[in-house]
Structure formats: structure tokens, C-alpha cells
Protein backbone atom coordinates (compact mmCIF):
# COMPACT_ATOMS: atom_id res chain seq x y z
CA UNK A 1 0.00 0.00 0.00
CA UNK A 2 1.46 3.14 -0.88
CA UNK A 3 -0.49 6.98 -0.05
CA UNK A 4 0.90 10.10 -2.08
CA UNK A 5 -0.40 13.72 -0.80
CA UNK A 6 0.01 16.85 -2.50
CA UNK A 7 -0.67 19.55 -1.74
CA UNK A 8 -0.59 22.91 -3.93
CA UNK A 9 -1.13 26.97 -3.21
CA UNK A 10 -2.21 26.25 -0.13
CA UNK A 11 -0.33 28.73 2.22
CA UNK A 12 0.15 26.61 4.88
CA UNK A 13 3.84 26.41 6.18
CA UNK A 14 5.54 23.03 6.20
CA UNK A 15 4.83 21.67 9.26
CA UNK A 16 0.77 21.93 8.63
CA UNK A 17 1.36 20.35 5.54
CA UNK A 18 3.18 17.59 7.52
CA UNK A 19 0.12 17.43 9.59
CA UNK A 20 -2.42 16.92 6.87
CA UNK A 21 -0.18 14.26 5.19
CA UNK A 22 -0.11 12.34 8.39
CA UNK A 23 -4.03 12.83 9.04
CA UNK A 24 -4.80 11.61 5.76
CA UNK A 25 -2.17 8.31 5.78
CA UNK A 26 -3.77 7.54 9.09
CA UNK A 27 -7.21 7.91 7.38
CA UNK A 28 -6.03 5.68 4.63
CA UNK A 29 -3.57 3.05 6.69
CA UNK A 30 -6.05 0.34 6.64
CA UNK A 31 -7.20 0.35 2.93
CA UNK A 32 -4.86 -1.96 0.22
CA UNK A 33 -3.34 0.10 -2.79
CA UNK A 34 -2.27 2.70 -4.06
CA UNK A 35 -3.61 6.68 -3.17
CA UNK A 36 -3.54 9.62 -4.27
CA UNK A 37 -4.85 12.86 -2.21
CA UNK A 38 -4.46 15.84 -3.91
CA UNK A 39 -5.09 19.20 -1.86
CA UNK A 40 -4.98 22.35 -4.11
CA UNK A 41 -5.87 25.90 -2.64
CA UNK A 42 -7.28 28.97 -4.36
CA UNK A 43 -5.85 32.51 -4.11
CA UNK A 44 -9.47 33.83 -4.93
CA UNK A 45 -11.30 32.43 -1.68
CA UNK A 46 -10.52 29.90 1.09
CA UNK A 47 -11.50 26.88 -0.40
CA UNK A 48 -9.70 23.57 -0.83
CA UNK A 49 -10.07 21.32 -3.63
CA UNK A 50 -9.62 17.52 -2.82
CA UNK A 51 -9.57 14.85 -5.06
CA UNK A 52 -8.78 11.75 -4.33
CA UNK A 53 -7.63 8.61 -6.57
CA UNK A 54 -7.54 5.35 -5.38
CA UNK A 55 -7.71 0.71 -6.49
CA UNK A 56 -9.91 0.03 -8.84
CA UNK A 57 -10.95 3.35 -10.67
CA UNK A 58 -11.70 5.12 -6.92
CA UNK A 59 -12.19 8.61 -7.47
CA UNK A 60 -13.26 11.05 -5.40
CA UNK A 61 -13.14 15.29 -4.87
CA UNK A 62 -14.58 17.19 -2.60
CA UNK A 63 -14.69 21.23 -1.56
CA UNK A 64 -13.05 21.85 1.45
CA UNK A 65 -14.40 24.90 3.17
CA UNK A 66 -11.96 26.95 5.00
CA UNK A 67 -14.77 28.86 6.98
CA UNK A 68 -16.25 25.68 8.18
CA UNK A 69 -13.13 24.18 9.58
CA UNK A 70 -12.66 22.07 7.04
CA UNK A 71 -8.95 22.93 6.16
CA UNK A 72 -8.01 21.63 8.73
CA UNK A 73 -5.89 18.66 8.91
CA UNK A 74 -7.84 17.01 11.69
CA UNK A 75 -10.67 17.93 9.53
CA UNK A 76 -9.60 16.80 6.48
CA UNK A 77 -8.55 13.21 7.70
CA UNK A 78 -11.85 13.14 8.84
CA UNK A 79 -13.60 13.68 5.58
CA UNK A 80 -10.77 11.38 3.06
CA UNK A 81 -11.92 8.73 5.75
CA UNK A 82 -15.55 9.21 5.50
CA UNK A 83 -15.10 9.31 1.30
CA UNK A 84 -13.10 6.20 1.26
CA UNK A 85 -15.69 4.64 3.45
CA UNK A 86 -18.71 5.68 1.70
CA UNK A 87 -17.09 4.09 -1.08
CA UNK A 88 -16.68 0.86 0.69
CA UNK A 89 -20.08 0.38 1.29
CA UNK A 90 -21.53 0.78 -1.64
């Protein structure tokens, strides 16, 4: 199992982007293959786009929202962990 992050225009200094990278391998640790999360910021607002790519055609993006929290990196290992498992049961 292997998890890439990116993550792109962001403004977040390197030790926040260490600490979505870890929330979103931990979100990820117990799912086989190969990921890709993919965090790119906007200079025009405070949203995040995610997308993520996973096995088997998996693919996923969502709109962070920085106003709701949701840039966060507790946050966001929250939500890749909810996407991956919305996946799983379907």
C-alpha cells in the first residue's frame, strides 16, 4: 500500500502540511493500494479542492471549506476517511 499527498497553493507552512499528510495516511492506513490525495488551494477564496484517486478506478473530490473548519488537517482526515468509506459500502 502506498499513499501520495500533494498539496498545492495552499499557504500553509511546512509543518501543517506535515500534519495533513499524516491525518490523511492515518485515514487511509487500513485500505490496500495505491492513493492519491491531492489538496490544491485557491488565491481567490478559502477553499480547498480535494480529489482523491484510489484501487480500482476510486475517485473522489470534494470542496473543502476553509470557513467551516474544514482545512483543517484534523478535519480533512476526517472527511478522506468518510469518502473512502462511503465508497466501501456501496
Amino acid at each position: 500500500m502506498g499513499v501520495l499527498v500533494q498539496i498545492h497553493n495552499t499557504g500553509s507552512p511546512p509543518e501543517e502540511r506535515a500534519d495533513i499528510t499524516a491525518h490523511v495516511e492515518h485515514a487511509l492506513a487500513d485500505r490496500a493500494g495505491d492513493w492519491k490525495v491531492s489538496i490544491n488551494g485557491s488565491q481567490a477564496n478559502d477553499r480547498w479542492e480535494l480529489k482523491i484517486d484510489g484501487p480500482n478506478g476510486f475517485e473522489r473530490t470534494y470542496t473543502l471549506e476553509g470557513a467551516a473548519g474544514e482545512t483543517q488537517a484534523h478535519a480533512i482526515g476526517r472527511i478522506v476517511g468518510m469518502m473512502v468509506l462511503a465508497k466501501a459500502s456501496e
